[in-house]
Each structure stands twice: as C-alpha cells, then as structure tokens.
C-alpha atoms as a PDB file:
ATOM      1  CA  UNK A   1     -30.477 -26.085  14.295  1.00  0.00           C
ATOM      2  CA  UNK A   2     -29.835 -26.458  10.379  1.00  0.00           C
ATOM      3  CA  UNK A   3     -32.834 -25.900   8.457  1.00  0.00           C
ATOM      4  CA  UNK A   4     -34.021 -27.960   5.043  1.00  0.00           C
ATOM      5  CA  UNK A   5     -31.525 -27.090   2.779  1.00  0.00           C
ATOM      6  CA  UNK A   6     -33.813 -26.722  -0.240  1.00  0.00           C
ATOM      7  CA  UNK A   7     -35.566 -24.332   1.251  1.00  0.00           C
ATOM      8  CA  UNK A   8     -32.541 -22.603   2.301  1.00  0.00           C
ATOM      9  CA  UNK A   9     -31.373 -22.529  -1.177  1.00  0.00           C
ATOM     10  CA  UNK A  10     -34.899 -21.462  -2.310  1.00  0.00           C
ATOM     11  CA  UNK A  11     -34.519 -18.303   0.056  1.00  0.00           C
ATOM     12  CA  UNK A  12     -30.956 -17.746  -1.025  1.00  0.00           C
ATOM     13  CA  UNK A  13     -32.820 -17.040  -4.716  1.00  0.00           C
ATOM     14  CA  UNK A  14     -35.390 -14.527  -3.332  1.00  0.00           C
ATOM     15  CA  UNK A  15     -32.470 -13.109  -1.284  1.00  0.00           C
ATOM     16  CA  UNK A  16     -30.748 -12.205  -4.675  1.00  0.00           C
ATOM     17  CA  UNK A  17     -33.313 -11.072  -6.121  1.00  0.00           C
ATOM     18  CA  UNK A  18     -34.293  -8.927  -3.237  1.00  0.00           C
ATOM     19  CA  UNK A  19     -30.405  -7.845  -3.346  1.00  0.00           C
ATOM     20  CA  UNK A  20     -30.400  -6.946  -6.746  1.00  0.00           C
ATOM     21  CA  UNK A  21     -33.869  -4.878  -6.788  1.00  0.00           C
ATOM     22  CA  UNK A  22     -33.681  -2.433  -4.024  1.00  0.00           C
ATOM     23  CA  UNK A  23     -29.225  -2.338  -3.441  1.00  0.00           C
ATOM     24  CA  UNK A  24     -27.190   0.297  -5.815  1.00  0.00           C
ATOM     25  CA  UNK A  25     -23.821  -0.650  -4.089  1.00  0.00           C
ATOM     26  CA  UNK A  26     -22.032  -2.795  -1.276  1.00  0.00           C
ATOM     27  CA  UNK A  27     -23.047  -0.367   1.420  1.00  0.00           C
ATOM     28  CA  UNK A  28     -26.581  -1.905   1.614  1.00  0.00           C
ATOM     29  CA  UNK A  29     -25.445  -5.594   1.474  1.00  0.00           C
ATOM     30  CA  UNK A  30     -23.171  -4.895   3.996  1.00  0.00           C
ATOM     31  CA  UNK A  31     -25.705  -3.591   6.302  1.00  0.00           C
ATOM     32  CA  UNK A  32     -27.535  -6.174   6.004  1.00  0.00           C
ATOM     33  CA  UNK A  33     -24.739  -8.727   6.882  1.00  0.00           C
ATOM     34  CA  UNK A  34     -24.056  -6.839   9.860  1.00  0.00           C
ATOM     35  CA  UNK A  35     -25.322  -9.974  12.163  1.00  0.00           C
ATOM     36  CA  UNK A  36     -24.262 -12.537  14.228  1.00  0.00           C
ATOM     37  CA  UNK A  37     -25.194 -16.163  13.448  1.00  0.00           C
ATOM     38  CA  UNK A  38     -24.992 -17.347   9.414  1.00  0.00           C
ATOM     39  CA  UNK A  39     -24.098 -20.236   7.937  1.00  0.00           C
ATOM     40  CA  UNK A  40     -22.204 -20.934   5.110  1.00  0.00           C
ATOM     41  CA  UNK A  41     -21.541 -23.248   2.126  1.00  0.00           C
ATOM     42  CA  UNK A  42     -18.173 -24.143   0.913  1.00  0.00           C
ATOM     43  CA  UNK A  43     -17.965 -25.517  -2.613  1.00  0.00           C
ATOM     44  CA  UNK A  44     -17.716 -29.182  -1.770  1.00  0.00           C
ATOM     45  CA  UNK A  45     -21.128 -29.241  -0.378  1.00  0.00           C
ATOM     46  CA  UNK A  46     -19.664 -28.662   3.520  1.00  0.00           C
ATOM     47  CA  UNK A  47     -21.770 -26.388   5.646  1.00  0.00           C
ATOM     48  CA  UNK A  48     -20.379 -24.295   8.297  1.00  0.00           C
ATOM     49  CA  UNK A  49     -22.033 -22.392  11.071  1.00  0.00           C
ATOM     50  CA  UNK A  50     -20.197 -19.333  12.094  1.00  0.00           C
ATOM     51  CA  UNK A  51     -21.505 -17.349  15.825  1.00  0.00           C
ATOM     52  CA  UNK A  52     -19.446 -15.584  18.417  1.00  0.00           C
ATOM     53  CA  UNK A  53     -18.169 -17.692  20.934  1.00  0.00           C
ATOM     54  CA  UNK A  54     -19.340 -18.852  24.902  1.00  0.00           C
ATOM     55  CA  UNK A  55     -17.788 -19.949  27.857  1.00  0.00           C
ATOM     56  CA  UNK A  56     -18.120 -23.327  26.852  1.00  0.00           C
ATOM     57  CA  UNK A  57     -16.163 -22.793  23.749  1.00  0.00           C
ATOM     58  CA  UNK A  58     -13.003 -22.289  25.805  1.00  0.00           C
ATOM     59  CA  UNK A  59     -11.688 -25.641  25.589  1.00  0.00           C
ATOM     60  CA  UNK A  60     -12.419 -26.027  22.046  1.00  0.00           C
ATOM     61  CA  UNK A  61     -10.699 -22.865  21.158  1.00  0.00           C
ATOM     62  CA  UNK A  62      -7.493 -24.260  22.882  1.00  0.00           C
ATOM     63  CA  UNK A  63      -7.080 -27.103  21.553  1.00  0.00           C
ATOM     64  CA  UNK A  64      -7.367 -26.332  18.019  1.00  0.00           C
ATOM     65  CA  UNK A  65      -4.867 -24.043  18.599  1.00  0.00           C
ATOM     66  CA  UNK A  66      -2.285 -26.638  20.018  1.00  0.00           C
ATOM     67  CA  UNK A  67      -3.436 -28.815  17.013  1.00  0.00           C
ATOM     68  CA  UNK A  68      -2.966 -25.999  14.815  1.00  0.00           C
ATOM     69  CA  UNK A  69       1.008 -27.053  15.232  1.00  0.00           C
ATOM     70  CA  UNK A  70       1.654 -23.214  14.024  1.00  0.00           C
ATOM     71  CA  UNK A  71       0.113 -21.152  16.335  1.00  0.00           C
ATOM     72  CA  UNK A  72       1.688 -20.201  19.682  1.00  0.00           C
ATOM     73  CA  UNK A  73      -0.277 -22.176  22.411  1.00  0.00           C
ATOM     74  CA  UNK A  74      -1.545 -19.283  24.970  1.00  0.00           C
ATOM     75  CA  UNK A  75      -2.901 -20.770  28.739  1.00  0.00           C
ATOM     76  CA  UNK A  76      -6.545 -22.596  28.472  1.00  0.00           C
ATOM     77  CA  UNK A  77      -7.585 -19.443  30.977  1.00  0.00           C
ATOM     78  CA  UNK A  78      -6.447 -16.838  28.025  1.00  0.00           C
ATOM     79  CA  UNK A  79      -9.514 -18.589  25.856  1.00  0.00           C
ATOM     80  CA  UNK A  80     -11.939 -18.696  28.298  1.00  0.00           C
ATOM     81  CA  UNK A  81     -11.012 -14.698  28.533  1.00  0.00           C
ATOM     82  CA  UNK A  82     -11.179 -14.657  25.045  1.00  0.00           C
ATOM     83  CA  UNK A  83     -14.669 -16.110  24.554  1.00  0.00           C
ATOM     84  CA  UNK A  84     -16.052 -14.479  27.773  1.00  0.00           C
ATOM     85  CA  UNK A  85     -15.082 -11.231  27.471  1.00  0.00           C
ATOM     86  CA  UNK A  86     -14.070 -11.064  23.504  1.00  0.00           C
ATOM     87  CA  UNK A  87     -16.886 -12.675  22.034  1.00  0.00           C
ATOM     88  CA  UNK A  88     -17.808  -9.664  20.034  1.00  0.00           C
ATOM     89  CA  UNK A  89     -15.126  -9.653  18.089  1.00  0.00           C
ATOM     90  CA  UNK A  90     -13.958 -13.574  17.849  1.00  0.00           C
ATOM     91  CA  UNK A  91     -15.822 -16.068  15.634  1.00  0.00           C
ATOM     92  CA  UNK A  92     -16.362 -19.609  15.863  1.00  0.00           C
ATOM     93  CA  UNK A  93     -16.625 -21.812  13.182  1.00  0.00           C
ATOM     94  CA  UNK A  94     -19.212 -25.088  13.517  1.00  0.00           C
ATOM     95  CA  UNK A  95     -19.115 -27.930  11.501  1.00  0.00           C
ATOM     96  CA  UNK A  96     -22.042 -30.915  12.623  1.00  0.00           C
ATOM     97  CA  UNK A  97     -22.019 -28.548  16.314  1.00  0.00           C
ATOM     98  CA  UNK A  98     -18.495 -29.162  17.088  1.00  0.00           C
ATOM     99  CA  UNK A  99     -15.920 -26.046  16.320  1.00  0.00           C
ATOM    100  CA  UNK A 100     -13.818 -26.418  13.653  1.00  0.00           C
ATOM    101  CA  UNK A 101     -11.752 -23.041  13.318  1.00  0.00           C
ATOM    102  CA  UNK A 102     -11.814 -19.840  15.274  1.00  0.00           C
ATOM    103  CA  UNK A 103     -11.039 -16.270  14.784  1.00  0.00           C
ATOM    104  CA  UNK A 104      -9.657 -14.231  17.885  1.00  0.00           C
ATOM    105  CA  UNK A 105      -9.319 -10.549  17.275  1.00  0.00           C
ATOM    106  CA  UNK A 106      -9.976  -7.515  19.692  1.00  0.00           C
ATOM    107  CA  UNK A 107     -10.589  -3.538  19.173  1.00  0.00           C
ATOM    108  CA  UNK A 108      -7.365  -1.470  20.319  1.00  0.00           C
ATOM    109  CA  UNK A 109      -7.779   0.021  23.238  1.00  0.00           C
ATOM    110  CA  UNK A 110      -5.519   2.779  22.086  1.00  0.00           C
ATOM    111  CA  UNK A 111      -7.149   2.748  18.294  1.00  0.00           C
ATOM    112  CA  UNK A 112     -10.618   2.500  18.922  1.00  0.00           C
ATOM    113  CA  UNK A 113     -10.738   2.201  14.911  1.00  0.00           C
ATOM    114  CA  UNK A 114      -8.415  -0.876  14.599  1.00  0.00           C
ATOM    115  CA  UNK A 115      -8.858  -4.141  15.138  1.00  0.00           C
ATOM    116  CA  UNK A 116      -6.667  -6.542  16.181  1.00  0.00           C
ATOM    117  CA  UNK A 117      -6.334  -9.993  15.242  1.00  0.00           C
ATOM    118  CA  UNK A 118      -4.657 -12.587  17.589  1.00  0.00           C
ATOM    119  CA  UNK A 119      -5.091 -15.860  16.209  1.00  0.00           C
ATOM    120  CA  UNK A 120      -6.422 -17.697  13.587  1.00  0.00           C
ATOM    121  CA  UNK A 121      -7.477 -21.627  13.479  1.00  0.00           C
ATOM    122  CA  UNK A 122      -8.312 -24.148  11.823  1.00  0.00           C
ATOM    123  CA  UNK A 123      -8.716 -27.919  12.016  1.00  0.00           C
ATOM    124  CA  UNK A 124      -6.195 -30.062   9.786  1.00  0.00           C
ATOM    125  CA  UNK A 125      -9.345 -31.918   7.921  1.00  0.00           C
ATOM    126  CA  UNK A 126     -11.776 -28.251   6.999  1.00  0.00           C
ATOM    127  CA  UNK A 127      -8.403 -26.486   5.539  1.00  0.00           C
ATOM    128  CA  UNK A 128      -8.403 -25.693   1.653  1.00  0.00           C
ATOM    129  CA  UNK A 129     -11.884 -24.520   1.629  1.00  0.00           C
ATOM    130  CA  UNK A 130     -11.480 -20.768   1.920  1.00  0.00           C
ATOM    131  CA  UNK A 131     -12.314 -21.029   5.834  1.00  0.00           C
ATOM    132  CA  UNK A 132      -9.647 -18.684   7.315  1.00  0.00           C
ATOM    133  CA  UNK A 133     -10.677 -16.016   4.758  1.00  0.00           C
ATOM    134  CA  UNK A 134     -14.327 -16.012   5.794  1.00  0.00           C
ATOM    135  CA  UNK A 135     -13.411 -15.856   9.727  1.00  0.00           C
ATOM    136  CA  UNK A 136     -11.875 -12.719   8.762  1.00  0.00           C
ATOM    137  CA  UNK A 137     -15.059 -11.950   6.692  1.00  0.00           C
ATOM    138  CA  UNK A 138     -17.442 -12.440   9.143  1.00  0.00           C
ATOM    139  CA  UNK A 139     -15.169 -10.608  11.745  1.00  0.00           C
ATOM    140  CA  UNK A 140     -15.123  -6.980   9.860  1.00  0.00           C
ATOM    141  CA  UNK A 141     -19.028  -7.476   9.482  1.00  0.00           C
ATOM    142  CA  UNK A 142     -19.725  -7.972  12.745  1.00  0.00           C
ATOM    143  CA  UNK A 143     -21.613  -4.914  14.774  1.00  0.00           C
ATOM    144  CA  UNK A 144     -18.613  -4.330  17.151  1.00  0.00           C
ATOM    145  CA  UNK A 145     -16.477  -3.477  13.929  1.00  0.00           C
ATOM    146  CA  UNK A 146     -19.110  -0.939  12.721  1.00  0.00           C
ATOM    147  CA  UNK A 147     -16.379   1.759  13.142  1.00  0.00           C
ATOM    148  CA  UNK A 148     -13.259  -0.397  12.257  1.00  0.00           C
ATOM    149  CA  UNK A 149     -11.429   1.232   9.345  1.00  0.00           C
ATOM    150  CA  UNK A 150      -8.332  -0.635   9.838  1.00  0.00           C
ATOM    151  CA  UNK A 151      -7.020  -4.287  10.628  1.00  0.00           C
ATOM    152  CA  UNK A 152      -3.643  -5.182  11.844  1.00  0.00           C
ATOM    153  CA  UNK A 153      -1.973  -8.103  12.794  1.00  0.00           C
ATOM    154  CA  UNK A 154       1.561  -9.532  13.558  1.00  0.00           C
ATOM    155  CA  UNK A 155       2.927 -12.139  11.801  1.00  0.00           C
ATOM    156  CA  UNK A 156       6.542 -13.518  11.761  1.00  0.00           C
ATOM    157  CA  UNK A 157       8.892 -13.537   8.329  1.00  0.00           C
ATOM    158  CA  UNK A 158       8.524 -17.065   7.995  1.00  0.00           C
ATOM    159  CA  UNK A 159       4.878 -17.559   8.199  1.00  0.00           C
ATOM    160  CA  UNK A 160       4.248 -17.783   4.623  1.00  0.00           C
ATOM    161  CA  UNK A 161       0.919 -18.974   5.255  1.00  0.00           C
ATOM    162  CA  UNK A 162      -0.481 -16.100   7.110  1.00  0.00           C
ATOM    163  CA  UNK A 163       1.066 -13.302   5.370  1.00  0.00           C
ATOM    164  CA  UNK A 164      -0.915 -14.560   2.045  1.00  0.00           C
ATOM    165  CA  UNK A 165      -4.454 -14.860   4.110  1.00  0.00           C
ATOM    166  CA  UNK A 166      -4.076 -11.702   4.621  1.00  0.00           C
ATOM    167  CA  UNK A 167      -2.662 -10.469   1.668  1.00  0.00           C
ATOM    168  CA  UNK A 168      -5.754 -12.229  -0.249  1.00  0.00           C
ATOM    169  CA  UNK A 169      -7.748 -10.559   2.129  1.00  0.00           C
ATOM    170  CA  UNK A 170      -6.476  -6.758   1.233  1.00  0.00           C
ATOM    171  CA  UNK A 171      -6.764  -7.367  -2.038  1.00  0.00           C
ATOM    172  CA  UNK A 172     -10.611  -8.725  -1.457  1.00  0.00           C
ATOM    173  CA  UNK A 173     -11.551  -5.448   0.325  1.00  0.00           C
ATOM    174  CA  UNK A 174      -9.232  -3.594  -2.477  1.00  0.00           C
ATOM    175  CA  UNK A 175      -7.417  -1.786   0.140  1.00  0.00           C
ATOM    176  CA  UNK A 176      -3.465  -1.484   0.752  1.00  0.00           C
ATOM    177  CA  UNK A 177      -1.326  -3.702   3.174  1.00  0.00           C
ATOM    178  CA  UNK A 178       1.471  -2.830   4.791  1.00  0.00           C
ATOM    179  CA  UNK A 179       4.593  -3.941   6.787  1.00  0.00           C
ATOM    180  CA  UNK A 180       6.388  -2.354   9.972  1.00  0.00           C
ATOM    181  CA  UNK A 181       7.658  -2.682  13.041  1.00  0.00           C
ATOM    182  CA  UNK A 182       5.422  -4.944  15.608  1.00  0.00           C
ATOM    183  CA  UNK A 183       7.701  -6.720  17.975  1.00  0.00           C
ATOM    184  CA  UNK A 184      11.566  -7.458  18.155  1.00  0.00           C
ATOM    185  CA  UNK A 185      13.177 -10.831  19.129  1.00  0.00           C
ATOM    186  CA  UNK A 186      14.942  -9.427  22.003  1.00  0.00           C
ATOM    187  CA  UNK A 187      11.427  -8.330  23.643  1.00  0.00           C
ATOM    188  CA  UNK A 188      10.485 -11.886  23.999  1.00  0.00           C
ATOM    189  CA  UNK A 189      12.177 -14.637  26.756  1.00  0.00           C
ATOM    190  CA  UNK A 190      15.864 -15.737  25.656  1.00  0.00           C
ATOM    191  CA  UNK A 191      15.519 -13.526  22.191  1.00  0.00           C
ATOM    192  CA  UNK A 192      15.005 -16.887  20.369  1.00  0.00           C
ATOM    193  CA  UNK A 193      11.432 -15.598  18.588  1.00  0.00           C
ATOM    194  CA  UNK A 194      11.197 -14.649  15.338  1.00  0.00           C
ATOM    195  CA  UNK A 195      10.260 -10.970  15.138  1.00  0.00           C
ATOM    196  CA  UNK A 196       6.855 -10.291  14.702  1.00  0.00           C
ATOM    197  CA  UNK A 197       5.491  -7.425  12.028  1.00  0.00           C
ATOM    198  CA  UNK A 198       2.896  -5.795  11.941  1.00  0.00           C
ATOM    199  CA  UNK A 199       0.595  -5.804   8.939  1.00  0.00           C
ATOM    200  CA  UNK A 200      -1.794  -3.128   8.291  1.00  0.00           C
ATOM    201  CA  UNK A 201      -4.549  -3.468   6.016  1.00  0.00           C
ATOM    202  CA  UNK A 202      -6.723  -0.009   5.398  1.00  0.00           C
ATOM    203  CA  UNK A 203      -8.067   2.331   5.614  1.00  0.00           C
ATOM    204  CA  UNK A 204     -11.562   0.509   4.926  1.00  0.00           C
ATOM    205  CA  UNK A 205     -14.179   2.786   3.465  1.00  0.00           C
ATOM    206  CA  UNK A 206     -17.827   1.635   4.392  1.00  0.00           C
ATOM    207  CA  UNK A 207     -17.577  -0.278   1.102  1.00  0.00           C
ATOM    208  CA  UNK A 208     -14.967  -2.682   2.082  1.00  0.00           C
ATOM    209  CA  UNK A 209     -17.216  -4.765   3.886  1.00  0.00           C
ATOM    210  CA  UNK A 210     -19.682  -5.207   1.619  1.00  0.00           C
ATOM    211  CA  UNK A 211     -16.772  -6.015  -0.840  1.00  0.00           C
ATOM    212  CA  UNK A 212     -15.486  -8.442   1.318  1.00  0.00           C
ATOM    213  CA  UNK A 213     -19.342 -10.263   0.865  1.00  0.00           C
ATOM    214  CA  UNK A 214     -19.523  -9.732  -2.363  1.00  0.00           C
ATOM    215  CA  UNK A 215     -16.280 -10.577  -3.889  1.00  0.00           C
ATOM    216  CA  UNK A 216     -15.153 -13.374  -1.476  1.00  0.00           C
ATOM    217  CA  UNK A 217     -17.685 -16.289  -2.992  1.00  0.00           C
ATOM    218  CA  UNK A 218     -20.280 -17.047  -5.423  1.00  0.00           C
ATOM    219  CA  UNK A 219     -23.578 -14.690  -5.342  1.00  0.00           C
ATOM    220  CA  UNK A 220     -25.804 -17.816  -4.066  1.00  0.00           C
ATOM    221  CA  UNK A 221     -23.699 -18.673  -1.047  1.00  0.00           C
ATOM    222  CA  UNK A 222     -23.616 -15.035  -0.080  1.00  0.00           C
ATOM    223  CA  UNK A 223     -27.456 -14.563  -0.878  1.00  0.00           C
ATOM    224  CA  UNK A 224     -27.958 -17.569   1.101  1.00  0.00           C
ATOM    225  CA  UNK A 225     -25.733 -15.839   4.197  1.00  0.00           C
ATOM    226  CA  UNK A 226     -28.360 -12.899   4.558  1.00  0.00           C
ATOM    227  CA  UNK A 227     -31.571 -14.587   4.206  1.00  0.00           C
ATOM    228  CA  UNK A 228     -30.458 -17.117   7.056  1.00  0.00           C
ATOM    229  CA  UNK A 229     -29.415 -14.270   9.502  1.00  0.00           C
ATOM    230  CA  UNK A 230     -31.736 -11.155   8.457  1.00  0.00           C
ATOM    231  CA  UNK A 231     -34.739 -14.044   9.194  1.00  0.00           C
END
C-alpha cells in the first residue's frame, strides 16, 4: 500500500513547486485536498494513513475508545453505525494497517452547515505527535464538509485536554470559539454527569480549510499530502 518513500518525498518537492506556481491563496490548496485517502508524516519519522472508515473498522473503533480511558464507551453496534453509515464524515487513522486513532463526527440534521463531532481517539503509544489535530484536519477537508461553515462539539468543564484541541484548532483556521449551553447533568441517568458545553468554532470562510493545511505542519509534509491523493 505505502509507496517508496524517496519517491514520495521527491513528489512532495514537485508538489510545492506546483503549489507555489499556479495557487494565489488557500482556496486552491484546499481544493485540492478535498480527497479521501493521504498519508501523512509526523516529525519523528512515523507515517500515518488516514481514509474513511468500513464495516470492518467497527471493532477497532471500539476499542480504542474503551482504551482511550476518557472517552465515554458507546455499544460496539453504535461503531459499526458509525463506520457504515458515517463514513463520510469519520476518519481513521492507520499506522503499519492497523487503526491507531479515529475521528467520529456527523452533519446536523437540523444545521445542514455544522458539523458535529462525537468522539475523538487515539492510541496511548501515537499521542504527542499532533494526531488529534490532523483528524480534525482531514475531517473539514473532506467532500461531505464542502458546505460546513461551522464545527461544534460538547465537551465537559473538566476535560482540559479536549477543550485545548480544539482551541488550537480555532486558532489554526483563525476563526472564533465559543462556549454555551449543550447538555445539563440532570438530562443524563442519576444527574451524576458532568455537563456537557457546547463549543462552536466559526463561521469558516472557504479559506479556513486551506488554512488548516497550510498552517497545521511543515510545507513538505503538506506538499507530500496532495501529491499522494491528487495521484
């Protein structure tokens, strides 16, 4: 599946070049990273390949969320719905074939404009490596988000962890994030849950997703990311 990585890197070059010859702004890079499949380079050499997910992937998807040991554990039959009827808007991340993190995210059905993200994962060992930030990445470049101009989520007061992700991520796409009301503790069985917010990042222009490619790694990795999936 991988191809020879020097000639990867030796496309990633002409991709640049390419990019900076015929592009004014991040509209056109961002068109062109409207695709499925890439793969991607962290800085410690790792290579990840990110695609929506399948069937198969429901089992996966479950247990790194119970592994996660911070995410609320759903049924194993909510990720096989996820990845067979979500797939357009979840991402898998691969690591040697095997998935190592996962986005899960899904257009409102009352804000056909908004998307919605669910959950995000990712295995203990791939964590520090700027993985949960390009889930979300790939996830607002995908086709299905063509007309997405805002992202929301819920996260609860004491999940530090998320609420930077995503604050990193607003400020990547240089667009505003705010707080309000998602879900209260007495909605939820007993009223022991935390309450949930809801963040809102947007509006995002067009732009924003370009930005997101260009300002979330170096220009070779991201070069590298559209000559693998515009070949």
């Amino acid at each position: 599946m991988m191809r020879n990585i020097k000639s990867r890197d030796e496309a990633a070059r002409r991709g640049a070049e390419k990019t900076k010859d015929k592009t004014k702004g991040p509209r056109k890079i961002a068109r062109r990273y409207e695709v499925g499949p890439c793969y991607w380079r962290a800085e410690d050499g790792r290579e990840y390949f990110f695609r929506a997910p399948t069937l198969a992937d429901g089992a996966s998807l479950w247990l790194l969320a119970r592994d996660s040991r911070t995410l609320e554990l759903n049924s194993a039959y909510s990720y096989l719905l996820l990845a067979g009827h979500f797939a357009d808007t979840c991402v898998v991340a691969e690591r040697g074939a095997n998935p190592v993190a996962f986005v899960s995210a899904f257009v409102s059905p009352a804000a056909s404009d908004t998307v919605f993200v669910w959950q995000i994962a990712v295995a203990e060992e791939e964590r520090g490596r700027g993985l949960a930030q390009r889930l979300l990445h790939q996830l607002l470049a995908r086709p299905a988000c063509r007309s997405v101009r805002a992202l929301e989520a819920t996260v609860t007061p004491s999940n530090a962890a998320s609420r930077a992700l995503f604050r990193s991520l607003a400020r990547n796409l240089r667009v505003p994030m705010s707080a309000g009301s998602g879900y209260a503790p007495e909605l939820f069985p007993g009223g022991a849950h935390e309450r949930e917010e809801l963040l809102h990042i947007g509006p995002l222009p067009p732009a924003a997703r370009g930005r997101a490619l260009t300002e979330a790694g170096d220009v070779e990795h991201d070069a590298q990311l559209l000559e693998t999936t515009t070949s």
